[in-house]
Protein backbone atom coordinates (compact mmCIF):
# COMPACT_ATOMS: atom_id res chain seq x y z
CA UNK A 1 179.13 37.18 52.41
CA UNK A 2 178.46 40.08 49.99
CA UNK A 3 174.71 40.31 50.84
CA UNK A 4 175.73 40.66 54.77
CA UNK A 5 177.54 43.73 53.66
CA UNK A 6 174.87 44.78 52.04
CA UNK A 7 172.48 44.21 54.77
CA UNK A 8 174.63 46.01 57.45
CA UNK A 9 175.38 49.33 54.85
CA UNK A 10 171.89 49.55 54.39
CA UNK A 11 171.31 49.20 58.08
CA UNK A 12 173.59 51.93 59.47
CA UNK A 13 173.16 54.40 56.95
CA UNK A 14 169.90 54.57 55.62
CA UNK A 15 168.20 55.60 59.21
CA UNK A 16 170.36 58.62 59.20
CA UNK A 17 169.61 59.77 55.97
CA UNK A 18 165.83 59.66 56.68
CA UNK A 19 166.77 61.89 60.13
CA UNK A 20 168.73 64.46 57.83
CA UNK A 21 165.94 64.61 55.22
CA UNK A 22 163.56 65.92 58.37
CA UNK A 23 166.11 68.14 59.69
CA UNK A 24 165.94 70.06 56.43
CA UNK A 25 162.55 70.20 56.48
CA UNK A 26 160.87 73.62 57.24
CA UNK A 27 158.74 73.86 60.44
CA UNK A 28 155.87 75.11 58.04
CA UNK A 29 155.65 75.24 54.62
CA UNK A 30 152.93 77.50 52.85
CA UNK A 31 151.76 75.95 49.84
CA UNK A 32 151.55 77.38 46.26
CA UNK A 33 147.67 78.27 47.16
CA UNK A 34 148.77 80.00 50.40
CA UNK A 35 147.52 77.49 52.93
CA UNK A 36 149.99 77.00 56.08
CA UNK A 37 150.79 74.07 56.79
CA UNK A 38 152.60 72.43 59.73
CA UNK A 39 154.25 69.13 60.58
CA UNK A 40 151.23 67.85 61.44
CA UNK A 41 149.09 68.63 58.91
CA UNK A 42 148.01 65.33 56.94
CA UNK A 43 149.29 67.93 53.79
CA UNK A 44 152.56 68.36 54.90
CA UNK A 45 154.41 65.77 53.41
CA UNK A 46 153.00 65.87 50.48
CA UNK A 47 153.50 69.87 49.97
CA UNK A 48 156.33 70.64 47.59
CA UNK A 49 156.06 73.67 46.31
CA UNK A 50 155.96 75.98 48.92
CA UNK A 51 157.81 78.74 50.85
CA UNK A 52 159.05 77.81 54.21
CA UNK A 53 158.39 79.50 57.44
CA UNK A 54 159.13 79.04 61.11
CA UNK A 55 156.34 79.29 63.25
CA UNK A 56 152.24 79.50 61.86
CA UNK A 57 152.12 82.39 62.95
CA UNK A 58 154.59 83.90 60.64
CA UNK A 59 152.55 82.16 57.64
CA UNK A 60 149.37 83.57 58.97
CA UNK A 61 151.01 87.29 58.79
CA UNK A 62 152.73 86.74 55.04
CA UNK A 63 148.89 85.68 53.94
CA UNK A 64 148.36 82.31 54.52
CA UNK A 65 145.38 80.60 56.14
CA UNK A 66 144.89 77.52 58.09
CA UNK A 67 143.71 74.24 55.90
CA UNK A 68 140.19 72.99 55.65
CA UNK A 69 139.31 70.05 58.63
């Protein structure tokens, strides 16, 4: 009966906390080495240092540059 529980916490609740981690998540984040990155760069995820920004664009003006294809 205890591993139901289990089963059904882990069920409601974990989905939203994913959501709520993307929500916090900057629309672009400009890495340590000033390359902008967006939500779909293959980078993005993996980017943790970095200072956030809304649009490329306003990356592009504080110095950033576009990543490498």
């Amino acid at each position: 009966m205890r591993w139901i529980f289990v089963c059904l916490t882990l069920c409601l609740f974990t989905p939203a906390s994913f959501a709520n981690e993307d929500a916090n998540e900057p629309n672009v984040k400009k890495s340590k080495n000033d390359i902008c990155h967006d939500k779909s760069s293959r980078s993005y995820k993996r980017t943790k240092n970095y200072t956030p920004y809304e649009t490329i664009k306003e990356c592009l003006a504080s110095g950033g540059r576009l990543p490498k294809k």
